[in-house]
C-alpha atoms as a PDB file:
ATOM      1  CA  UNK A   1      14.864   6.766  11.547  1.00  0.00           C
ATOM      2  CA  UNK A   2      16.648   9.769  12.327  1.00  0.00           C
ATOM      3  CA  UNK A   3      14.877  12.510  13.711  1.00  0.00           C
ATOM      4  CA  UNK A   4      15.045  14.751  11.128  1.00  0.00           C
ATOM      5  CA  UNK A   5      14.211  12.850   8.022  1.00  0.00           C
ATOM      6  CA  UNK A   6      11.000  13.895   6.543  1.00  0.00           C
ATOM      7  CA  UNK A   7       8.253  11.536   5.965  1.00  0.00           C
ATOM      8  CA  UNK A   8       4.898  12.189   3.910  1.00  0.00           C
ATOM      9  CA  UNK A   9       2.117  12.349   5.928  1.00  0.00           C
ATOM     10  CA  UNK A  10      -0.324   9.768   5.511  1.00  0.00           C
ATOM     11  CA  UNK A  11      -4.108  11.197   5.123  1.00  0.00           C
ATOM     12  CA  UNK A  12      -5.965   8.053   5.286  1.00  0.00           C
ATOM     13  CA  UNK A  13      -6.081   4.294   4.006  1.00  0.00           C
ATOM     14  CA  UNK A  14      -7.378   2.941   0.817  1.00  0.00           C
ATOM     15  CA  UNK A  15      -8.312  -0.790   1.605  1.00  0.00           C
ATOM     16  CA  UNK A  16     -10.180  -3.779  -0.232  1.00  0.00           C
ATOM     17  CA  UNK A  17      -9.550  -5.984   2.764  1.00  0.00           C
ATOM     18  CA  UNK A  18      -9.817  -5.690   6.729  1.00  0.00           C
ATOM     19  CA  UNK A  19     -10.353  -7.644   9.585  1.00  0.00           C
ATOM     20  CA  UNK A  20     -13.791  -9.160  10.658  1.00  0.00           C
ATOM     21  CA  UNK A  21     -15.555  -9.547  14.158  1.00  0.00           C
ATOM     22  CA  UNK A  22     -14.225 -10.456  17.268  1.00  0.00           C
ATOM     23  CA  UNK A  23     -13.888 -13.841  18.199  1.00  0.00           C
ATOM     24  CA  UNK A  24     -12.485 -15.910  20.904  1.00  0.00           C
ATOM     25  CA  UNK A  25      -9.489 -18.551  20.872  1.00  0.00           C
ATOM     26  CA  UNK A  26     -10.101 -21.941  21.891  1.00  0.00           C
ATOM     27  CA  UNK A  27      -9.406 -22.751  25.284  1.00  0.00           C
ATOM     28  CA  UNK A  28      -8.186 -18.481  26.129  1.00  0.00           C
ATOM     29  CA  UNK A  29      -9.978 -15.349  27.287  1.00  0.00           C
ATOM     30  CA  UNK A  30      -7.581 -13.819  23.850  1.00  0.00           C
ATOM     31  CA  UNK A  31      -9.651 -12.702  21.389  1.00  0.00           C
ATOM     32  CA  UNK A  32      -8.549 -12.537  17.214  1.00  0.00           C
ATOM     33  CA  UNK A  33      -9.825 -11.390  14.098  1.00  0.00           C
ATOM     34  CA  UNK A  34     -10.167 -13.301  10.825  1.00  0.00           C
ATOM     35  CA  UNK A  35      -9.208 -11.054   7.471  1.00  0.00           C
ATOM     36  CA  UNK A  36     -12.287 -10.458   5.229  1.00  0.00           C
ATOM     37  CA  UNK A  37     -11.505  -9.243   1.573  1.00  0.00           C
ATOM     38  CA  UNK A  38     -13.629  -6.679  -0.535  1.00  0.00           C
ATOM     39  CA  UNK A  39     -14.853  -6.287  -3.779  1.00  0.00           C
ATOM     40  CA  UNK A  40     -14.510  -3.229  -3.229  1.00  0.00           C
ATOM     41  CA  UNK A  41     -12.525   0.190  -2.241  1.00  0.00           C
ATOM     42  CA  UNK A  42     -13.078   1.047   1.573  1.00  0.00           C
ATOM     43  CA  UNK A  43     -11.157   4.461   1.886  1.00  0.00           C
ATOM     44  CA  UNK A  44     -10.553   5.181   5.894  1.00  0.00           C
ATOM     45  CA  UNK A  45      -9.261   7.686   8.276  1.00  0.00           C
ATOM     46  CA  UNK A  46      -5.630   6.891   9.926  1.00  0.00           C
ATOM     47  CA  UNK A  47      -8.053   6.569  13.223  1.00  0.00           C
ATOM     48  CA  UNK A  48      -9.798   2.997  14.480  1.00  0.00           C
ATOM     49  CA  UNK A  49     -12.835   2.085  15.915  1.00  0.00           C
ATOM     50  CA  UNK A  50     -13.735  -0.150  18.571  1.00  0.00           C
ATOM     51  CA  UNK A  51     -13.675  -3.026  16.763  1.00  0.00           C
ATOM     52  CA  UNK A  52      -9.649  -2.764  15.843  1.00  0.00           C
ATOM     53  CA  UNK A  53     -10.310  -1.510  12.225  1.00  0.00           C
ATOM     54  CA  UNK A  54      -9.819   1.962  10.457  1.00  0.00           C
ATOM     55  CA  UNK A  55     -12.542   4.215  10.598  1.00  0.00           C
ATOM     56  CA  UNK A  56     -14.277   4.513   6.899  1.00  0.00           C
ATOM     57  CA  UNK A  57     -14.323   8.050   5.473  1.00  0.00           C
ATOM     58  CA  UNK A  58     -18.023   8.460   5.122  1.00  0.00           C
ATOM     59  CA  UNK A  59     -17.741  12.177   4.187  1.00  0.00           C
ATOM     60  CA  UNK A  60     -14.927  11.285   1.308  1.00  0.00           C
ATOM     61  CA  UNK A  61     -16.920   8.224   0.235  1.00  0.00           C
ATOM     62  CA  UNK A  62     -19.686  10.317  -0.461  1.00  0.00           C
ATOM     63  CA  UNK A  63     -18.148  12.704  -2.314  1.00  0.00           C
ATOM     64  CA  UNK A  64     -16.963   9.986  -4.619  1.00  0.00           C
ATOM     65  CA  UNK A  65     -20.416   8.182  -5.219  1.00  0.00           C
ATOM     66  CA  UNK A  66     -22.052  10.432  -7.679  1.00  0.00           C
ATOM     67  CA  UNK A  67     -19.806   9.660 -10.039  1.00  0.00           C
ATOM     68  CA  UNK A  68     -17.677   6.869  -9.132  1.00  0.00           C
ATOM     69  CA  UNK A  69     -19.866   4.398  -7.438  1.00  0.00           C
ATOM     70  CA  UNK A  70     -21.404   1.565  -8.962  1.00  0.00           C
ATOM     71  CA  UNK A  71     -25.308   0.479  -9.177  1.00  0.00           C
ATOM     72  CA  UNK A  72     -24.492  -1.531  -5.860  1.00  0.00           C
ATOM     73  CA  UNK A  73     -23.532   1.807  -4.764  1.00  0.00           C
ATOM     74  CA  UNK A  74     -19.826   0.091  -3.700  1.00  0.00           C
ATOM     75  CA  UNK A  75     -17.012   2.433  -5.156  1.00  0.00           C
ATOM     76  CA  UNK A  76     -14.128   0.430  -7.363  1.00  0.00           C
ATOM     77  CA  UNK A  77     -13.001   2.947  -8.996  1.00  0.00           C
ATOM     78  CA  UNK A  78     -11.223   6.027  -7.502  1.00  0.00           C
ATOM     79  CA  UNK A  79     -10.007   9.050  -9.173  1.00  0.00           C
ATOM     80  CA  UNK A  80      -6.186   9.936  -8.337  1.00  0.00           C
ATOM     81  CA  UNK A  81      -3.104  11.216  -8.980  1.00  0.00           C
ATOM     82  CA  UNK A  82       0.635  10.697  -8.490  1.00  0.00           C
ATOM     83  CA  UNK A  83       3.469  12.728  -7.238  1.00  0.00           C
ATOM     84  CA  UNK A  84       6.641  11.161  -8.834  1.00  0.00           C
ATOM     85  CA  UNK A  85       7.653   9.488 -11.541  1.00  0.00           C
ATOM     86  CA  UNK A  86      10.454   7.297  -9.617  1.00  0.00           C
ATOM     87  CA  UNK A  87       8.529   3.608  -9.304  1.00  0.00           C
ATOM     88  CA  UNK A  88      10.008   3.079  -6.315  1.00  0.00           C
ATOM     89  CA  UNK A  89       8.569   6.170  -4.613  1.00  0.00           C
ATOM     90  CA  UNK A  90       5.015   5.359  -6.204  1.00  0.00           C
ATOM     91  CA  UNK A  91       4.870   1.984  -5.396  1.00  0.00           C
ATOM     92  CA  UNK A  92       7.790   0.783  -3.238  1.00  0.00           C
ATOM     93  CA  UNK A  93       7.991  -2.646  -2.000  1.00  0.00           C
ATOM     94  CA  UNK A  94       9.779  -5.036   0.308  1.00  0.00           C
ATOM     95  CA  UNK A  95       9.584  -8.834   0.948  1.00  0.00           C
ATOM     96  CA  UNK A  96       8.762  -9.013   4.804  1.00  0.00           C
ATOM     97  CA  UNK A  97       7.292 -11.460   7.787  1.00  0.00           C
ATOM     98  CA  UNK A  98       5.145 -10.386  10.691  1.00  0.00           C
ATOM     99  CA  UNK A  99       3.946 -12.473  13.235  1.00  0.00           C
ATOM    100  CA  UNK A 100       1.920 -12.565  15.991  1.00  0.00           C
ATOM    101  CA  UNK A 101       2.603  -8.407  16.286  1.00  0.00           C
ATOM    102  CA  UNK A 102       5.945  -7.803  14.998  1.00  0.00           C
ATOM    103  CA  UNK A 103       7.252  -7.624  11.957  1.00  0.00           C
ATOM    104  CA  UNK A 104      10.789 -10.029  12.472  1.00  0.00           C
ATOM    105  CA  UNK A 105      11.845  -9.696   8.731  1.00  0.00           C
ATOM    106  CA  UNK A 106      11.779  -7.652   5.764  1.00  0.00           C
ATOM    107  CA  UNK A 107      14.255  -7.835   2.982  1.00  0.00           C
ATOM    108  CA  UNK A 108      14.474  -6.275  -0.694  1.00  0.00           C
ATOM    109  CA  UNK A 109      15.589  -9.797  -2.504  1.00  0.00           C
ATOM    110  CA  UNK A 110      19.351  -9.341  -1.822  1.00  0.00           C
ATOM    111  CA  UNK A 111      19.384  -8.847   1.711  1.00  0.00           C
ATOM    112  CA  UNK A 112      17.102  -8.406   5.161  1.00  0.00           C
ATOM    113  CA  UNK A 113      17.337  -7.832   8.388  1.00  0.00           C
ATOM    114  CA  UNK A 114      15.822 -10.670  10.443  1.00  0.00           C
ATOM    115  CA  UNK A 115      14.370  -9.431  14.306  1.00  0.00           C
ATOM    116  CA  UNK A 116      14.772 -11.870  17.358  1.00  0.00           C
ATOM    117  CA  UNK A 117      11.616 -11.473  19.424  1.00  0.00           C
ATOM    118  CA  UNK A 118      10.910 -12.158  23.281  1.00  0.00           C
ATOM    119  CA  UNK A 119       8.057 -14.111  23.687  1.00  0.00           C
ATOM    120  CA  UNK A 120       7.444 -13.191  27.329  1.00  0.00           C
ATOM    121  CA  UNK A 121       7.419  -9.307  26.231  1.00  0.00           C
ATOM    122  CA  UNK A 122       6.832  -9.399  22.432  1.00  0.00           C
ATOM    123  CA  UNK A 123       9.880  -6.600  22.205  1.00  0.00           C
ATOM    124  CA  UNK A 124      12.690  -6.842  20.157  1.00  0.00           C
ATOM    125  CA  UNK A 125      15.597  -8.118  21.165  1.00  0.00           C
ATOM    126  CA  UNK A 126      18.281  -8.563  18.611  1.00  0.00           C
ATOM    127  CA  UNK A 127      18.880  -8.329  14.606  1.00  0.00           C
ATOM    128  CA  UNK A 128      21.212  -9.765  12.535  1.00  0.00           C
ATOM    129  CA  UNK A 129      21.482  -9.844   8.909  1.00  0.00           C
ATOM    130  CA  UNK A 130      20.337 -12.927   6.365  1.00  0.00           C
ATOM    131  CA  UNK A 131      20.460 -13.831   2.638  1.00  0.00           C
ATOM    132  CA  UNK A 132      17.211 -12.574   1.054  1.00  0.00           C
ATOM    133  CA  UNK A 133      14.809 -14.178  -0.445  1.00  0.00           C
ATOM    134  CA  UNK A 134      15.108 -17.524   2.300  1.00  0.00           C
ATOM    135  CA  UNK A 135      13.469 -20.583   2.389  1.00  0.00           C
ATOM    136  CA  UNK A 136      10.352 -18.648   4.512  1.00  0.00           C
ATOM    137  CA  UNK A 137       9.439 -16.850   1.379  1.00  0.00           C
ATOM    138  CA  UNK A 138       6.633 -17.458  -0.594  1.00  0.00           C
ATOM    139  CA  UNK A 139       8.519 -16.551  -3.476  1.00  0.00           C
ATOM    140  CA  UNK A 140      10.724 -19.249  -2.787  1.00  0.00           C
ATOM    141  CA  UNK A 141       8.486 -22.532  -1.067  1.00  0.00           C
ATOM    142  CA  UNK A 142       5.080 -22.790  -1.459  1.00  0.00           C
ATOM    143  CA  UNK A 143       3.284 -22.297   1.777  1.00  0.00           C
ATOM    144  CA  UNK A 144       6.152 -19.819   2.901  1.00  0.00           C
ATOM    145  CA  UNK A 145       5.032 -17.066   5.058  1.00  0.00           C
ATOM    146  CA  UNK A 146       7.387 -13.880   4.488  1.00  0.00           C
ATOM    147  CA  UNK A 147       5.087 -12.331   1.392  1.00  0.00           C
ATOM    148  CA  UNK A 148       6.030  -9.462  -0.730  1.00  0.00           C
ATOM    149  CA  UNK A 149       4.601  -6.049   0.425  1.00  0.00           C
ATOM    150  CA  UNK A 150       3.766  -3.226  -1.666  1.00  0.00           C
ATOM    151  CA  UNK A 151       1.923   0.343  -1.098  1.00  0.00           C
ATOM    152  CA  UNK A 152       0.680   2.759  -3.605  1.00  0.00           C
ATOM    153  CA  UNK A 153       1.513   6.504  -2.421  1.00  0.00           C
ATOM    154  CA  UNK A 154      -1.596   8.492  -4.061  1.00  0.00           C
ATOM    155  CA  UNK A 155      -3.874  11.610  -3.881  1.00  0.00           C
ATOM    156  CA  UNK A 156      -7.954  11.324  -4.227  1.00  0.00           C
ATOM    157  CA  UNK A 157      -9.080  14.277  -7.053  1.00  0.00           C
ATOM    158  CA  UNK A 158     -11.885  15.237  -5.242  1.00  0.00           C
ATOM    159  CA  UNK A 159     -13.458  18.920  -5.099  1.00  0.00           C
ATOM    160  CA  UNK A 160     -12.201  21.024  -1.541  1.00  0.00           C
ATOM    161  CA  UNK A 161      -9.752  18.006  -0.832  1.00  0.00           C
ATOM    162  CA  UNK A 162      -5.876  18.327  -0.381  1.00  0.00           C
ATOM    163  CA  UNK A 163      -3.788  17.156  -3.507  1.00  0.00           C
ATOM    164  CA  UNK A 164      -0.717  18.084  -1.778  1.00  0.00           C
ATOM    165  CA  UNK A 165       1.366  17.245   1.571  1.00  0.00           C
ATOM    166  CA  UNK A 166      -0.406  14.344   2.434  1.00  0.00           C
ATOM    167  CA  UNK A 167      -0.899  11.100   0.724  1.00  0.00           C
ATOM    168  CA  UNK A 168      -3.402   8.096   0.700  1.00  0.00           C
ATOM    169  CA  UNK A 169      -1.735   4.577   1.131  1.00  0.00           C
ATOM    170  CA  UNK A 170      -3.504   1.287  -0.602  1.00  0.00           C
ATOM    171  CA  UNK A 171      -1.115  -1.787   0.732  1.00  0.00           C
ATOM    172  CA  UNK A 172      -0.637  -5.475  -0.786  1.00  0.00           C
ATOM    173  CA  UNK A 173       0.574  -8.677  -0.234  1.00  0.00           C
ATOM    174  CA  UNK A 174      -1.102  -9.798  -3.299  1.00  0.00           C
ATOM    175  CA  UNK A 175       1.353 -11.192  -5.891  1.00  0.00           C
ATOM    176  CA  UNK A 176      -0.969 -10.685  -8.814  1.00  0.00           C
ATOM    177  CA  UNK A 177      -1.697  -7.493  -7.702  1.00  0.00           C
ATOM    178  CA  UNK A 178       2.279  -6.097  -7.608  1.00  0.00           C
ATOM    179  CA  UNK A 179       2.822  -7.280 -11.199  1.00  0.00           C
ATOM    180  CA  UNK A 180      -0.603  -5.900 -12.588  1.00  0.00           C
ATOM    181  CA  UNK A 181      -0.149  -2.251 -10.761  1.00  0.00           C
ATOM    182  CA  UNK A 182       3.446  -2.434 -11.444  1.00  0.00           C
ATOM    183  CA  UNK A 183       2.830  -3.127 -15.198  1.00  0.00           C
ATOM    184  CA  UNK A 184      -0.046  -0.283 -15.508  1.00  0.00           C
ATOM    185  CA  UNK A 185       2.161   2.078 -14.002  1.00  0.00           C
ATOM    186  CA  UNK A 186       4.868   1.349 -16.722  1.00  0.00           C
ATOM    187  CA  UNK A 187       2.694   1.163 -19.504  1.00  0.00           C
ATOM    188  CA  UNK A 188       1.294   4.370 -18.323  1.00  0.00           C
ATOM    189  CA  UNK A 189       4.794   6.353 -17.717  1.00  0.00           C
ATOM    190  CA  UNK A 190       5.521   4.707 -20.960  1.00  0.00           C
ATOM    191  CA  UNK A 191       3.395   6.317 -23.649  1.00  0.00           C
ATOM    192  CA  UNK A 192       2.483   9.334 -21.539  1.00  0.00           C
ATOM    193  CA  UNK A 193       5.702  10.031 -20.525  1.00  0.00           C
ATOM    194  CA  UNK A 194       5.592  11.180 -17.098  1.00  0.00           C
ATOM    195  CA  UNK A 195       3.029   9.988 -14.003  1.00  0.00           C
ATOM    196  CA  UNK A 196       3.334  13.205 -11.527  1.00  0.00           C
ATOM    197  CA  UNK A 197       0.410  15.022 -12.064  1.00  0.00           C
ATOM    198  CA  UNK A 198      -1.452  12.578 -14.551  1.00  0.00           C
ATOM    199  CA  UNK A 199      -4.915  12.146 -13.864  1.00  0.00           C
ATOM    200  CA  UNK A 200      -5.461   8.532 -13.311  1.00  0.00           C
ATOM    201  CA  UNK A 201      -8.628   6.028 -12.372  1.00  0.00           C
ATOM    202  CA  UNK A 202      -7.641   3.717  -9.310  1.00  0.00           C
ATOM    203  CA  UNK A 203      -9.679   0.009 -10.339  1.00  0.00           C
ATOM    204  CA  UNK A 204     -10.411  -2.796  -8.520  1.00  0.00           C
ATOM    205  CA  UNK A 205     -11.557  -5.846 -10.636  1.00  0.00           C
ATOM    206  CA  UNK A 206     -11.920  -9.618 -10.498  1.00  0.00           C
ATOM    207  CA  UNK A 207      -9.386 -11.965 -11.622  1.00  0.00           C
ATOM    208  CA  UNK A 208     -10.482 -15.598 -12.185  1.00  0.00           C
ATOM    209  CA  UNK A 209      -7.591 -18.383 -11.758  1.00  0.00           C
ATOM    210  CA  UNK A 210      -7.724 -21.334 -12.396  1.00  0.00           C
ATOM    211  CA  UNK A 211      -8.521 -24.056 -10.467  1.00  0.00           C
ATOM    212  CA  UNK A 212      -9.219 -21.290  -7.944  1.00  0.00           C
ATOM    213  CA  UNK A 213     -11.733 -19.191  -6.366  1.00  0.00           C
ATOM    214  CA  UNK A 214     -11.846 -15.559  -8.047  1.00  0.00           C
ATOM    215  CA  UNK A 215      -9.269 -12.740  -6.300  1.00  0.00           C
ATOM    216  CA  UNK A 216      -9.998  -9.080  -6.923  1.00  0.00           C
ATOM    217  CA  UNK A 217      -6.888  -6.879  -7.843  1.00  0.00           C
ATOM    218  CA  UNK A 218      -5.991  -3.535  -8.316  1.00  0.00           C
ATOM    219  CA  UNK A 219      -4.283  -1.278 -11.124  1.00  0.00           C
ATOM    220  CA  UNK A 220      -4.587   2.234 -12.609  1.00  0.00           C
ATOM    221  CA  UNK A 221      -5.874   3.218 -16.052  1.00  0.00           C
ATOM    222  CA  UNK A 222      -5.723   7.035 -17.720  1.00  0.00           C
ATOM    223  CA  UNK A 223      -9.003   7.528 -18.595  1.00  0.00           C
ATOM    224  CA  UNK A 224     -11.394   9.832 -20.929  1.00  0.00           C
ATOM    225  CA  UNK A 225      -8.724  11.119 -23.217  1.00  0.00           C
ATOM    226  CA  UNK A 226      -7.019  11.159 -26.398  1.00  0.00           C
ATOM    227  CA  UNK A 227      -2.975   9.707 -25.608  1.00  0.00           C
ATOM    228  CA  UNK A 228      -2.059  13.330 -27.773  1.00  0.00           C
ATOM    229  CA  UNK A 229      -4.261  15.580 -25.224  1.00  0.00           C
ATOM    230  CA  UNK A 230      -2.331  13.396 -22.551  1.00  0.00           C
ATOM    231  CA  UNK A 231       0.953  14.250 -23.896  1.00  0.00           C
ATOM    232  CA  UNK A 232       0.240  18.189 -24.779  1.00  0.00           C
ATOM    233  CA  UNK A 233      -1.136  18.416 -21.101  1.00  0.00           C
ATOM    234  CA  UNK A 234       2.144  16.744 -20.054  1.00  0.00           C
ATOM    235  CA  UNK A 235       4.256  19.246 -21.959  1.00  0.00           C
ATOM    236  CA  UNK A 236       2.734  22.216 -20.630  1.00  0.00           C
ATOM    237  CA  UNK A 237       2.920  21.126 -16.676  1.00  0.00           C
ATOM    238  CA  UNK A 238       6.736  20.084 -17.979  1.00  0.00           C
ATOM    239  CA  UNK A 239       7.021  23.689 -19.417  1.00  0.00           C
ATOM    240  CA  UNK A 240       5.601  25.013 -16.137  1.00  0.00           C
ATOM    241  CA  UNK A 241       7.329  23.300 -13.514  1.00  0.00           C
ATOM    242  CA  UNK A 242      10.777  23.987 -15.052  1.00  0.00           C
ATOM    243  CA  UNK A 243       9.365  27.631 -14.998  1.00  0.00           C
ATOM    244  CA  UNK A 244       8.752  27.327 -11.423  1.00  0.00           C
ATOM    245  CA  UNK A 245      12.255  25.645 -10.324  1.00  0.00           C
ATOM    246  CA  UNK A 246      13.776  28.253 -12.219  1.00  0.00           C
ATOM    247  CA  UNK A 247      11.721  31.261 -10.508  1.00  0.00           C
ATOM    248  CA  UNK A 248      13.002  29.620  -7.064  1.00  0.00           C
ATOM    249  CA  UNK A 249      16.707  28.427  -7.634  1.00  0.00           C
ATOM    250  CA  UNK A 250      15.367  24.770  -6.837  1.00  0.00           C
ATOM    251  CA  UNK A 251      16.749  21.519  -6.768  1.00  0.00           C
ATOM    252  CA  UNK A 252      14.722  18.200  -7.179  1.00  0.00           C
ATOM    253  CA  UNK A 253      13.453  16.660  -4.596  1.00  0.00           C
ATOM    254  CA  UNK A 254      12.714  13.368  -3.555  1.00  0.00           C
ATOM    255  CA  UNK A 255       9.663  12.578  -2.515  1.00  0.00           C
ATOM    256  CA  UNK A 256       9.960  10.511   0.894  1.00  0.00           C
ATOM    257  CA  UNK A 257       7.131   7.914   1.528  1.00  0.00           C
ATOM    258  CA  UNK A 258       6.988   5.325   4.335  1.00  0.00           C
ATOM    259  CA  UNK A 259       8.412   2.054   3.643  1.00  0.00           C
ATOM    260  CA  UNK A 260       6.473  -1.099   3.829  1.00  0.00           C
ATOM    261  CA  UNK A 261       8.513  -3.392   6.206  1.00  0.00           C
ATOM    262  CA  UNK A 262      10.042  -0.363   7.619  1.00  0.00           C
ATOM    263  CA  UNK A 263      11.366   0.291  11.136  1.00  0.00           C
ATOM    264  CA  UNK A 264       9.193   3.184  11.294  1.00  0.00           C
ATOM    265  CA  UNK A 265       5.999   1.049  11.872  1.00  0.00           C
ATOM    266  CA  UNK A 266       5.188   1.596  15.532  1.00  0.00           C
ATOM    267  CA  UNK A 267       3.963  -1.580  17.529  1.00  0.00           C
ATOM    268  CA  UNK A 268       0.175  -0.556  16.583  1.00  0.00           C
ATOM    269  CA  UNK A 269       0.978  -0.815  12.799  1.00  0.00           C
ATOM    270  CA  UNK A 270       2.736  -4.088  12.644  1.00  0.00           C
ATOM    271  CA  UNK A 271      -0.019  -5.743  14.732  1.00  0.00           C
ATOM    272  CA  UNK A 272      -2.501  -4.324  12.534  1.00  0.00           C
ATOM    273  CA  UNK A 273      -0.842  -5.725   9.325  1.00  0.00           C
ATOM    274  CA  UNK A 274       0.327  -8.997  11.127  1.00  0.00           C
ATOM    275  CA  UNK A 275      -3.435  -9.852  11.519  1.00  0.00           C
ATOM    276  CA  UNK A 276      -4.516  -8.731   8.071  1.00  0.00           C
ATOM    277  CA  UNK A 277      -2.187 -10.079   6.077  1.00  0.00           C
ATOM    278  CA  UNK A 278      -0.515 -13.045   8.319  1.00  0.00           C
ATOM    279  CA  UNK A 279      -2.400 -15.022   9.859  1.00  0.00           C
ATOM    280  CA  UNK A 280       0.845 -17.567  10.229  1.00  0.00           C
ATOM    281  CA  UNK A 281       2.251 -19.749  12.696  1.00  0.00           C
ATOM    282  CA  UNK A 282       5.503 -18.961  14.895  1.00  0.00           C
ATOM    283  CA  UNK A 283       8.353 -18.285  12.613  1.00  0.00           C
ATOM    284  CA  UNK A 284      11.821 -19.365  13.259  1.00  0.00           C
ATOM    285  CA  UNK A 285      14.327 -17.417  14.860  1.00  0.00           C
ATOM    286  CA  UNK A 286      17.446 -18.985  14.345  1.00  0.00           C
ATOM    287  CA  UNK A 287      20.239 -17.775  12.676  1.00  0.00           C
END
């Protein structure tokens, strides 16, 4: 990434998954974590604890409970909003592999870059390029570990907290959850028109499958008003930002956000989402 480039800052972590306690390999001092899922939002800091996970946002949690918790006093609904109306800046995604604490493949269904690893060092030796999706996808063999990886790029509408220059990232391997947030979104943009600035309800729910034990999911819904108040509130922030552009000579600007699958992810990130969402065996490296 060149040095310049900007990239959103990320204010914390919006999570229905994590990783569980400590235990130790068979027949090794190592020590590994299994994934545990939620059926519910856990919204963190960017910091971890001891234990290898993100550190929960107590303050910002509380905030939200008044209004948005349930009787269990879990929260599964979150109040946010959006800051573009390109899908691919809301919600981008990439197919991509990690393992052990790399990430040796990501891809965007045409073509990837594959990563040869050392095992001795764990570092990165060499990358070549490779037809995308392969036989290691998912999407492709059943069983196959490269996954699809998406990330919803959001602000939390909550009293005395920032709405701008920082955003709060909720990540995905989930299948069933990429179709049902990406067809929300749509549906959304759709009949409102826009989804920058469009106050929006975060949801996590459970989806029963058959022949299968219940997953929970997440989309967004617009909430608590009429589609014609949606619209007329749409117009006037339409009216007001071409107001504003004007005022300042402005072009449009792209709204940068961090990649899943990306180079960018340091060696901490990749190991953190190599043991949440791939628990997998040693991929292959050859060509």
């Amino acid at each position: 990434m060149p040095w310049d480039q900007p990239a959103l800052a990320t204010a914390g972590h919006i999570k229905i998954g994590g990783l569980g306690e400590k235990r130790k390999k068979q027949n090794s001092n190592d020590t590994w974590q299994m994934p545990v899922k939620f059926n519910h939002f856990l919204i963190t800091k960017t910091t971890r604890g001891d234990d290898g996970n993100l550190e929960p946002d107590i303050d910002l949690m509380s905030d939200l409970e008044p209004q948005w918790a349930d009787r269990d006093g879990k929260i599964r609904q979150i109040p946010i909003v959006l800051h573009s109306d390109d899908l691919r800046e809301v919600f981008p995604s990439k197919l991509a592999y990690y393992n052990g604490k790399s990430l040796l493949c990501s891809g965007d269904g045409h073509d990837a870059i594959r990563h040869k690893i050392d095992k001795q060092t764990g570092k990165r030796v060499s990358s070549y390029a490779v037809p995308c999706p392969c036989e290691h996808s998912s999407l492709v063999s059943e069983g196959g570990k490269c996954k699809p990886h998406a990330t919803l790029h959001c602000s939390i509408r909550v009293p005395g907290r920032g709405l701008f220059g920082s955003v709060y990232r909720w990540r995905t391997t989930s299948a069933i959850s990429i179709r049902r947030m990406m067809g929300s979104l749509q549906q959304v943009q759709s009949v409102v028109g826009s989804l920058r600035g469009v106050p929006l309800v975060l949801v996590v729910s459970e989806v029963q499958l058959v022949g299968k034990a219940p997953v929970h999911v997440c989309h967004v819904e617009l909430r608590e008003r009429s589609l014609t108040e949606a619209q007329r509130d749409l117009l006037a922030m339409a009216r007001q930002r071409e107001a504003v552009a004007a005022a300042v000579a402005g072009q449009p600007v792209r709204l940068t956000v961090l990649q899943p699958g990306g180079d960018h992810e340091d060696e901490d990130e990749q190991a953190s989402v190599a043991a949440e969402f791939h628990t997998d065996v040693d991929f292959d490296e050859r060509p």
